[in-house]
PDB file of N, CA and C in Angstrom:
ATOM      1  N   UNK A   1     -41.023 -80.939  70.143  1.00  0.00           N
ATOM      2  CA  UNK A   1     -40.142 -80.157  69.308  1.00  0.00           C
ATOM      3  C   UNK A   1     -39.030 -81.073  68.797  1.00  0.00           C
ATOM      4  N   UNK A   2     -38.851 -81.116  67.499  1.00  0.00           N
ATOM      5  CA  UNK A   2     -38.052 -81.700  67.064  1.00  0.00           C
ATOM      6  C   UNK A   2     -36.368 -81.279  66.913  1.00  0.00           C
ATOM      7  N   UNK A   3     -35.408 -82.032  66.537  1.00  0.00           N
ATOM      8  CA  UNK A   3     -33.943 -81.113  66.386  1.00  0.00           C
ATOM      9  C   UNK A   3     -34.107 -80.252  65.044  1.00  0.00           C
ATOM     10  N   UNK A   4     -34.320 -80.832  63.976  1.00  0.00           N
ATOM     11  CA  UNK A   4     -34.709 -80.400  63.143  1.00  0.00           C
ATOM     12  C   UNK A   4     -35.723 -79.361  62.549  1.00  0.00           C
ATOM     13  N   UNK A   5     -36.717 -78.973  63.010  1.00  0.00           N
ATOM     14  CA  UNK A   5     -37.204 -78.009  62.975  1.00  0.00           C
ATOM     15  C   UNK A   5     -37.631 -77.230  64.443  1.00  0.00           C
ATOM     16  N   UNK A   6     -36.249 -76.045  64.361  1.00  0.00           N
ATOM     17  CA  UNK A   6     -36.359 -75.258  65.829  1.00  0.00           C
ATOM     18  C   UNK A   6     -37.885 -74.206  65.530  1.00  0.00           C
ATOM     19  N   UNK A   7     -38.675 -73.726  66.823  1.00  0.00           N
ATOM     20  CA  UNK A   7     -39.788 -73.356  66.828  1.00  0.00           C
ATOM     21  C   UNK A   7     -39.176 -71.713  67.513  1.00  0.00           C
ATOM     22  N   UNK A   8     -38.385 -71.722  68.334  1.00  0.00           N
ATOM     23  CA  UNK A   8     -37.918 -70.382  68.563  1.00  0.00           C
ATOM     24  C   UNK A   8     -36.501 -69.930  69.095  1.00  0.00           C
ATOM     25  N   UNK A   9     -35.916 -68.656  69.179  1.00  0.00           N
ATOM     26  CA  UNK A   9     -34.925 -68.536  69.304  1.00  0.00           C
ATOM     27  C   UNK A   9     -33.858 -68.503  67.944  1.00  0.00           C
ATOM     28  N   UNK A  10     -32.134 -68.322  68.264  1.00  0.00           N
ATOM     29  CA  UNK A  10     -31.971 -68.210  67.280  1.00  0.00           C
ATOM     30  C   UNK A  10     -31.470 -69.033  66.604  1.00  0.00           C
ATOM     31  N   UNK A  11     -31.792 -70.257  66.979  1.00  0.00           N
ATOM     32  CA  UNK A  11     -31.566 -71.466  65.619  1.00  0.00           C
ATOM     33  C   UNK A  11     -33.052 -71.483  64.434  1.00  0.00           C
ATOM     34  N   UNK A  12     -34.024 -70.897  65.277  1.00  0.00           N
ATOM     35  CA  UNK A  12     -35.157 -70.173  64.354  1.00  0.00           C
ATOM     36  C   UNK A  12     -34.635 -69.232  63.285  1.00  0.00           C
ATOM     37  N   UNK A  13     -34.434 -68.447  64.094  1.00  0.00           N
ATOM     38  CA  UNK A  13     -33.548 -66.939  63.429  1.00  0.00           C
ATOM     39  C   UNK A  13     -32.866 -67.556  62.107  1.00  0.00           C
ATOM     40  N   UNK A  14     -32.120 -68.268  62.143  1.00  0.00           N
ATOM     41  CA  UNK A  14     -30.815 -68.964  61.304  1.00  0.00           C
ATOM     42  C   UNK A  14     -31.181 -69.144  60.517  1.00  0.00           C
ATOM     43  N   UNK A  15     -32.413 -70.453  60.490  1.00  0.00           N
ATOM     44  CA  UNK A  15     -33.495 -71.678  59.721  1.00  0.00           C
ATOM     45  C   UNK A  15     -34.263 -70.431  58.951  1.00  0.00           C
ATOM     46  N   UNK A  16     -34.988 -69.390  59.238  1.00  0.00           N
ATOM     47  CA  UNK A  16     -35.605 -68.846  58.935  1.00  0.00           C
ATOM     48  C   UNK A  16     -35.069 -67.862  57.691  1.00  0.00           C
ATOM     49  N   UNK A  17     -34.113 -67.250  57.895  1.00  0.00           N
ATOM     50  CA  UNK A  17     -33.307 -66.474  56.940  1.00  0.00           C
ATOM     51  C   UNK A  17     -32.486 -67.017  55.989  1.00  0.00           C
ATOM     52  N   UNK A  18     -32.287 -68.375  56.759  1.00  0.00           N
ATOM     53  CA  UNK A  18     -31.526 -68.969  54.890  1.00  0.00           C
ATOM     54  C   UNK A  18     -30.049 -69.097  55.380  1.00  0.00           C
ATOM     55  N   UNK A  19     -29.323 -68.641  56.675  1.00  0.00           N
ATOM     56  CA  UNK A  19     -28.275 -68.247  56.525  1.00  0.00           C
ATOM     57  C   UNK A  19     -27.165 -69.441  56.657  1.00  0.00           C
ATOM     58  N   UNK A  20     -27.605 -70.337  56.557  1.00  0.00           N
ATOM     59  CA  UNK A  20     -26.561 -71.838  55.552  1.00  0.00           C
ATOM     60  C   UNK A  20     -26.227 -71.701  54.793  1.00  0.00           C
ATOM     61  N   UNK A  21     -27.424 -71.563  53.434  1.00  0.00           N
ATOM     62  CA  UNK A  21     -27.910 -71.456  51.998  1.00  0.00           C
ATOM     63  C   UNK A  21     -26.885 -69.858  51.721  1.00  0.00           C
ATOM     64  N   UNK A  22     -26.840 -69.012  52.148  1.00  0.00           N
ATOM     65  CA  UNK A  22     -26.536 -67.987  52.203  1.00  0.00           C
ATOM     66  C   UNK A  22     -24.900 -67.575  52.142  1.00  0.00           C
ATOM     67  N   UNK A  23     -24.409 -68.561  53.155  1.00  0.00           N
ATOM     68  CA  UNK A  23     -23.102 -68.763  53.458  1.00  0.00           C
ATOM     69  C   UNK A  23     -22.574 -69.527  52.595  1.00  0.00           C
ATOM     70  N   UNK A  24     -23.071 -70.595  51.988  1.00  0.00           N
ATOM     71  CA  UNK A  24     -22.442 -71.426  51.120  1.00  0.00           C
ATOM     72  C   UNK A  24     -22.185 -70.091  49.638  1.00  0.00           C
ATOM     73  N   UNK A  25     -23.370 -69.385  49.206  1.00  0.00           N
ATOM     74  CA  UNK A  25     -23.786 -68.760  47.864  1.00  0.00           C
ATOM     75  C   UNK A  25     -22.545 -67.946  48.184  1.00  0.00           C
ATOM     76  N   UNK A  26     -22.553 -67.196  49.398  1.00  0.00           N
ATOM     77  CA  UNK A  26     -21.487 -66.184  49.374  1.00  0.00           C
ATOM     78  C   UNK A  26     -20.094 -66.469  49.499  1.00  0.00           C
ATOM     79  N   UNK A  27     -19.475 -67.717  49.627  1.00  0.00           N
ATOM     80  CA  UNK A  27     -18.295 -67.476  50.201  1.00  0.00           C
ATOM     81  C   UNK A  27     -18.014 -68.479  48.754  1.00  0.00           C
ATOM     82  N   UNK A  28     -18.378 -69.013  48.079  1.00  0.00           N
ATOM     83  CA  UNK A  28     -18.457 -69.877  46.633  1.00  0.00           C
ATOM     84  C   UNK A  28     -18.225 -68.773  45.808  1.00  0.00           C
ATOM     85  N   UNK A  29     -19.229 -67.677  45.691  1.00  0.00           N
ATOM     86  CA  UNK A  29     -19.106 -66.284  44.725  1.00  0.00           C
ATOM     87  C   UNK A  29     -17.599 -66.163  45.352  1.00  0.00           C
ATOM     88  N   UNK A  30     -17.571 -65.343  46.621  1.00  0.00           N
ATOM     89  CA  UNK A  30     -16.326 -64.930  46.756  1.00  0.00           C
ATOM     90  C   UNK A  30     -14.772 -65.733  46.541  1.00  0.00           C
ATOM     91  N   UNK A  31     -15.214 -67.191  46.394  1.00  0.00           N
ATOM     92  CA  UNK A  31     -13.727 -67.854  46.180  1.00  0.00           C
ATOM     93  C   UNK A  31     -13.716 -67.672  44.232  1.00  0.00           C
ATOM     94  N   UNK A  32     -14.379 -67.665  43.585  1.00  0.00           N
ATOM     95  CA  UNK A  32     -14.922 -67.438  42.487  1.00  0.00           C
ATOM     96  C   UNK A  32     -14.173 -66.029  41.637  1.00  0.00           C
ATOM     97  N   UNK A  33     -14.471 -65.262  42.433  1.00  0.00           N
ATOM     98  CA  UNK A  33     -14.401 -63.983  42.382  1.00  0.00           C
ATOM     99  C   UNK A  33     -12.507 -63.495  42.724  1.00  0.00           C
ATOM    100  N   UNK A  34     -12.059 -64.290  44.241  1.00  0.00           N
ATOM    101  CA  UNK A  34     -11.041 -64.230  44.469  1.00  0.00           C
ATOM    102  C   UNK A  34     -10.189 -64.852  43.395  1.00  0.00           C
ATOM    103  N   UNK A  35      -9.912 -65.752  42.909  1.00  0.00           N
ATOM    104  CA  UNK A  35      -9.014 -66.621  42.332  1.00  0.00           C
ATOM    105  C   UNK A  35      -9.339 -65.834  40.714  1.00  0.00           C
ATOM    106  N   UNK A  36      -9.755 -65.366  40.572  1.00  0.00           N
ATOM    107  CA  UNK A  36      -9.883 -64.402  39.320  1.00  0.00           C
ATOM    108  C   UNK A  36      -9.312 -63.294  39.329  1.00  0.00           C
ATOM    109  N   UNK A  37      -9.329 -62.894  40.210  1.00  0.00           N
ATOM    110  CA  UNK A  37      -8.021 -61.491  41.080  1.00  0.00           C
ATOM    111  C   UNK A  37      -6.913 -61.980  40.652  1.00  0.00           C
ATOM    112  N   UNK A  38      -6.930 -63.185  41.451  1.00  0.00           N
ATOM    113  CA  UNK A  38      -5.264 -63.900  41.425  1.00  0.00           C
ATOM    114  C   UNK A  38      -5.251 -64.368  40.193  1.00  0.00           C
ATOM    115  N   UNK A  39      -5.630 -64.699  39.280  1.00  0.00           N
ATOM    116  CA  UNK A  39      -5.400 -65.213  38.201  1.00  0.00           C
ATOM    117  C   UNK A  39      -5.155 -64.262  36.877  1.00  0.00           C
ATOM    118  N   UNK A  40      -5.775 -62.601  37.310  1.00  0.00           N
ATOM    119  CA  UNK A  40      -5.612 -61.725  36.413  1.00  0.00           C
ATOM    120  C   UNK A  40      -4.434 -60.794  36.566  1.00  0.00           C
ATOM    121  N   UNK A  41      -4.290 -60.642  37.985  1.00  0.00           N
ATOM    122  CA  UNK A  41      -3.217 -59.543  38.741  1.00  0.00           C
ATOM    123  C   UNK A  41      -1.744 -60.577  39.100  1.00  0.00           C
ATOM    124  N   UNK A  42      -1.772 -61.238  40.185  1.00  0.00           N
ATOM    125  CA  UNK A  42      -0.874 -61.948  40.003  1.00  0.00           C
ATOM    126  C   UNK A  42       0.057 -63.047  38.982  1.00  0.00           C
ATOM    127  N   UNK A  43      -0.914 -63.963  38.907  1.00  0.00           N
ATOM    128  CA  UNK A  43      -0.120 -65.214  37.708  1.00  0.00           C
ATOM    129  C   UNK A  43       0.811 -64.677  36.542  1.00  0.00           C
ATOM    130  N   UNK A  44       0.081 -63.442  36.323  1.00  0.00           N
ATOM    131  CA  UNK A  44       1.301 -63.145  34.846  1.00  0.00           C
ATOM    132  C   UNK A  44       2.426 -62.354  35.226  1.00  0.00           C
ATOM    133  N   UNK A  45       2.799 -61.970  36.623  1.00  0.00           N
ATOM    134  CA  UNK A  45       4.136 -61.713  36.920  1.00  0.00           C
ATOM    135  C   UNK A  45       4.264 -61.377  38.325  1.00  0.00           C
ATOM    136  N   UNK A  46       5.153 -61.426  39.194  1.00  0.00           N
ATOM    137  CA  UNK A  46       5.178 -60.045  40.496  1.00  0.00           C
ATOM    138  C   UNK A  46       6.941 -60.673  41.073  1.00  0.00           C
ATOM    139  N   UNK A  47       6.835 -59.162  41.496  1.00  0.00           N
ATOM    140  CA  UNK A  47       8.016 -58.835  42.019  1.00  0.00           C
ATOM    141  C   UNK A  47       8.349 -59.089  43.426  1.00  0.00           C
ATOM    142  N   UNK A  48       6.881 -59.433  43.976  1.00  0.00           N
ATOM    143  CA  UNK A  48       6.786 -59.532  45.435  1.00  0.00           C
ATOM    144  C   UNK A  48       6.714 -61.166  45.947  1.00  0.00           C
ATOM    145  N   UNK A  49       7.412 -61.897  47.064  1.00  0.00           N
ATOM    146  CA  UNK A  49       7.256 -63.374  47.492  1.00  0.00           C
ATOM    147  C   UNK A  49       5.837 -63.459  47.368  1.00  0.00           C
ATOM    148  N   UNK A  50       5.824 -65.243  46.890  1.00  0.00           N
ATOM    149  CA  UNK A  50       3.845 -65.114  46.579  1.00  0.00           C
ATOM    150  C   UNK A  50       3.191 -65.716  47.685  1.00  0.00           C
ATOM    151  N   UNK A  51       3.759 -65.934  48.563  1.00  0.00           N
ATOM    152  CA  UNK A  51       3.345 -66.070  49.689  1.00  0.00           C
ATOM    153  C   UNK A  51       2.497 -64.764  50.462  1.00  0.00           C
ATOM    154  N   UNK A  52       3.207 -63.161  50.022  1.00  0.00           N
ATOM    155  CA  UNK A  52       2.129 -62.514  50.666  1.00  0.00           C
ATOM    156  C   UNK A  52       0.725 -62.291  49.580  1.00  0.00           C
ATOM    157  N   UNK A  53       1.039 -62.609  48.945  1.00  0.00           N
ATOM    158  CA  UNK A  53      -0.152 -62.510  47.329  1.00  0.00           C
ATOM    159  C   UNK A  53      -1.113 -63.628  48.129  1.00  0.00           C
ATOM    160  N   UNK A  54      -0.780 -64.454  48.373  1.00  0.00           N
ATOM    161  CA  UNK A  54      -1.744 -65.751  48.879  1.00  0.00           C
ATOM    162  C   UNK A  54      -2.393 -65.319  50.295  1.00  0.00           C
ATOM    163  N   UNK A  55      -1.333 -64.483  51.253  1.00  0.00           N
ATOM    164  CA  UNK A  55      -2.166 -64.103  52.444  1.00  0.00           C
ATOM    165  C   UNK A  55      -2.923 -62.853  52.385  1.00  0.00           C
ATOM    166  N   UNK A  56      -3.162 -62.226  51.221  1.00  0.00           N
ATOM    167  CA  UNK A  56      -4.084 -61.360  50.783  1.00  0.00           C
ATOM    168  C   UNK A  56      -4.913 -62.316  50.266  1.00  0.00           C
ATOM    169  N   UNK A  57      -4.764 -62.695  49.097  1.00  0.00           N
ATOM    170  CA  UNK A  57      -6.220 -63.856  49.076  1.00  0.00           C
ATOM    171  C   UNK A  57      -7.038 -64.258  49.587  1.00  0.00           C
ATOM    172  N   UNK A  58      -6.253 -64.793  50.533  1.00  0.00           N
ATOM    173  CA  UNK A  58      -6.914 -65.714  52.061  1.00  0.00           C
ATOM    174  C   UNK A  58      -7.707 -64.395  52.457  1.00  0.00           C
ATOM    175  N   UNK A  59      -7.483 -63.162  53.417  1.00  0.00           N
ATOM    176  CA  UNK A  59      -8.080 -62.190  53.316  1.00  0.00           C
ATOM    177  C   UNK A  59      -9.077 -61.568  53.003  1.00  0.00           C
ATOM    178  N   UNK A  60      -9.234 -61.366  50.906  1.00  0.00           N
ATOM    179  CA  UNK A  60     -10.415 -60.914  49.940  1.00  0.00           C
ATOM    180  C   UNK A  60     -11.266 -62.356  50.887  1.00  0.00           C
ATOM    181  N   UNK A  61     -10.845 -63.802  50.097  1.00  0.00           N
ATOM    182  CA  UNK A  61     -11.514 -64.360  50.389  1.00  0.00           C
ATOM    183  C   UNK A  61     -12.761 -64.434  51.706  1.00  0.00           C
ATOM    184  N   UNK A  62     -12.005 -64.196  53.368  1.00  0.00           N
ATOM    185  CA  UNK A  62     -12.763 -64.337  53.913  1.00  0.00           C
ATOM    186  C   UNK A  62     -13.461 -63.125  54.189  1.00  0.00           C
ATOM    187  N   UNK A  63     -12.778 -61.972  53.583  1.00  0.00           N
ATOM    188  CA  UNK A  63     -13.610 -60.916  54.300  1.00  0.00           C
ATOM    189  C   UNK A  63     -14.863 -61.007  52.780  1.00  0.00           C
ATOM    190  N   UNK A  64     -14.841 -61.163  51.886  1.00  0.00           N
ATOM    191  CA  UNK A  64     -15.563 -60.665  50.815  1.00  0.00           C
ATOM    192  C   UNK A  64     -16.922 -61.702  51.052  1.00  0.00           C
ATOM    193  N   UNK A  65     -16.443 -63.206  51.223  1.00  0.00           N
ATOM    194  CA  UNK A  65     -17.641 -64.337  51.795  1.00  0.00           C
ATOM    195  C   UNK A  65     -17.916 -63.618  52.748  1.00  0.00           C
ATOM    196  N   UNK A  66     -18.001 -63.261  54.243  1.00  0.00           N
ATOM    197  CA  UNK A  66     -18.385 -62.729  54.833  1.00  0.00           C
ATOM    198  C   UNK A  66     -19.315 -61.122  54.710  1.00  0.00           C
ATOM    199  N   UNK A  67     -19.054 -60.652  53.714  1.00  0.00           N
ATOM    200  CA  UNK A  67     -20.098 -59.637  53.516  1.00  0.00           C
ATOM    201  C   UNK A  67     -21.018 -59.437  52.283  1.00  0.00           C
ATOM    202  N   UNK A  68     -20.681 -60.875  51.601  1.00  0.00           N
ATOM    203  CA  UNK A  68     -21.508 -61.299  50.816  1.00  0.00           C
ATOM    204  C   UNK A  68     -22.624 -61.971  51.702  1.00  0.00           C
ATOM    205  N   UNK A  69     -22.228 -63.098  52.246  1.00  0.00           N
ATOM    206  CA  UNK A  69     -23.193 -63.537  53.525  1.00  0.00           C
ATOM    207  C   UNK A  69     -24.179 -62.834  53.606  1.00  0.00           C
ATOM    208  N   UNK A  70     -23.552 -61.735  54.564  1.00  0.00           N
ATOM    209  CA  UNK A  70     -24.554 -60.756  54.987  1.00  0.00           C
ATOM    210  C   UNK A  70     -25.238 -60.010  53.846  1.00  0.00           C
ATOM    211  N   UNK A  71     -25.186 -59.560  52.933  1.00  0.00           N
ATOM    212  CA  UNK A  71     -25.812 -58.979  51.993  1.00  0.00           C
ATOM    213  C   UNK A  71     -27.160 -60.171  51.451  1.00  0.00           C
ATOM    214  N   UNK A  72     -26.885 -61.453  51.291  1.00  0.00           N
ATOM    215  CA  UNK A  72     -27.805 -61.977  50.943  1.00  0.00           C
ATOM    216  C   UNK A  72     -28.500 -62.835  52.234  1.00  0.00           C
ATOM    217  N   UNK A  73     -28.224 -62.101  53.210  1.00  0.00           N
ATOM    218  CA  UNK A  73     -29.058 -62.758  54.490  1.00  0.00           C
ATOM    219  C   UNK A  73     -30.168 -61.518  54.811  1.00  0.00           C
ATOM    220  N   UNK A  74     -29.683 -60.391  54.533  1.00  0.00           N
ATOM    221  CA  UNK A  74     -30.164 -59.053  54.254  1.00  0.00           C
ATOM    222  C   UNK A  74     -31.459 -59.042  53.437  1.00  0.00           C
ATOM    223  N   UNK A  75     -31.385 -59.336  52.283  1.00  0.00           N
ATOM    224  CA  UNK A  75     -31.862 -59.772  51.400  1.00  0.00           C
ATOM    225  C   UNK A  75     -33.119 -60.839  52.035  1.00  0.00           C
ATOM    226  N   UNK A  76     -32.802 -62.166  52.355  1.00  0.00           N
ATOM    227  CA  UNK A  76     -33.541 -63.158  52.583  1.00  0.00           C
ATOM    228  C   UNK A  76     -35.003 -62.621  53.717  1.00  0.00           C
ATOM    229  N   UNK A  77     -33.460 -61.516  54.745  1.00  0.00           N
ATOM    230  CA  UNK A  77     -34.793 -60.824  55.691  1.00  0.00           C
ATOM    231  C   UNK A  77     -35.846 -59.764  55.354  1.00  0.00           C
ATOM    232  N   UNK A  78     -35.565 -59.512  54.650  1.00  0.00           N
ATOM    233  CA  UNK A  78     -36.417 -58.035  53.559  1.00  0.00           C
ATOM    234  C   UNK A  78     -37.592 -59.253  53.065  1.00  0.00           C
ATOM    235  N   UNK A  79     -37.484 -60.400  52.335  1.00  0.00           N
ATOM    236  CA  UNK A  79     -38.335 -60.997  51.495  1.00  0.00           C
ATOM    237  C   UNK A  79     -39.080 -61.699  52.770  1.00  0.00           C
ATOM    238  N   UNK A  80     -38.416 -61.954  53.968  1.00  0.00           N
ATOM    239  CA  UNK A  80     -39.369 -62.413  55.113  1.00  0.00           C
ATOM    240  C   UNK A  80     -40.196 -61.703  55.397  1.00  0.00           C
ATOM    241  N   UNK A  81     -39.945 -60.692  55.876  1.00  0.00           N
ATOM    242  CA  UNK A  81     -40.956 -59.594  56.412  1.00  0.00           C
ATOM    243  C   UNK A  81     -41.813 -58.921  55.308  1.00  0.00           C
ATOM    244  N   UNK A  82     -41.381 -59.141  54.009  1.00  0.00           N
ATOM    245  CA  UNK A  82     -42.443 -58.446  53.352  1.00  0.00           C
ATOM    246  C   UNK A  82     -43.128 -59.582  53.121  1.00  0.00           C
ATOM    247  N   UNK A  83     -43.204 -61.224  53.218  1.00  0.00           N
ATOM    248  CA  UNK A  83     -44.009 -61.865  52.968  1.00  0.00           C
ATOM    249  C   UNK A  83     -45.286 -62.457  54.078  1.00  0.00           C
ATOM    250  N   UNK A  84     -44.900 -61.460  55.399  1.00  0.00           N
ATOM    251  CA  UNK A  84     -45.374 -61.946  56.491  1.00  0.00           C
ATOM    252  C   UNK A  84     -46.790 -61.241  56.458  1.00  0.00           C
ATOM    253  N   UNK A  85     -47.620 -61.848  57.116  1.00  0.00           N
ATOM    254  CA  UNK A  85     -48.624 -61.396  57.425  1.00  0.00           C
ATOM    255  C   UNK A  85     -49.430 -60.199  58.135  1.00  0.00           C
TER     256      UNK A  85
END
């Protein structure tokens, strides 16, 4: 057995569903997505220190990558099992 290709367990699990590939797509959309928030709602004015504007960001950001993740790991497992034998 090599390091590189695990045969079982859940570094299988991982390898198998994509969920690297997955994590990168989702949390890229979501910084994408975030800074367009901030760039439409905030930048053209606020009344509030932008320091809490930024710790909401931080926030969208990780919660939105994070259930993007999962939505397209979701995804990856649906196309596993329907391609299985």
């Amino acid at each position: 057995m090599s390091e590189s290709e695990p045969e079982s367990g859940a570094a299988a699990l991982v390898a198998a569903l994509n969920v690297p590939r997955n994590a990168k797509y989702g949390f890229s959309l979501s910084a994408v997505l975030t800074a367009g928030l901030v760039a439409l709602f905030v930048l053209p004015g606020t009344a509030r220190p932008t320091y809490l504007y930024g710790a909401l960001a931080f926030v969208l950001l990780v919660s939105l990558g994070g259930l993007l993740t999962a939505l397209f790991t979701v995804v990856s497992a649906v196309r596993l099992a329907r391609s299985a034998p």
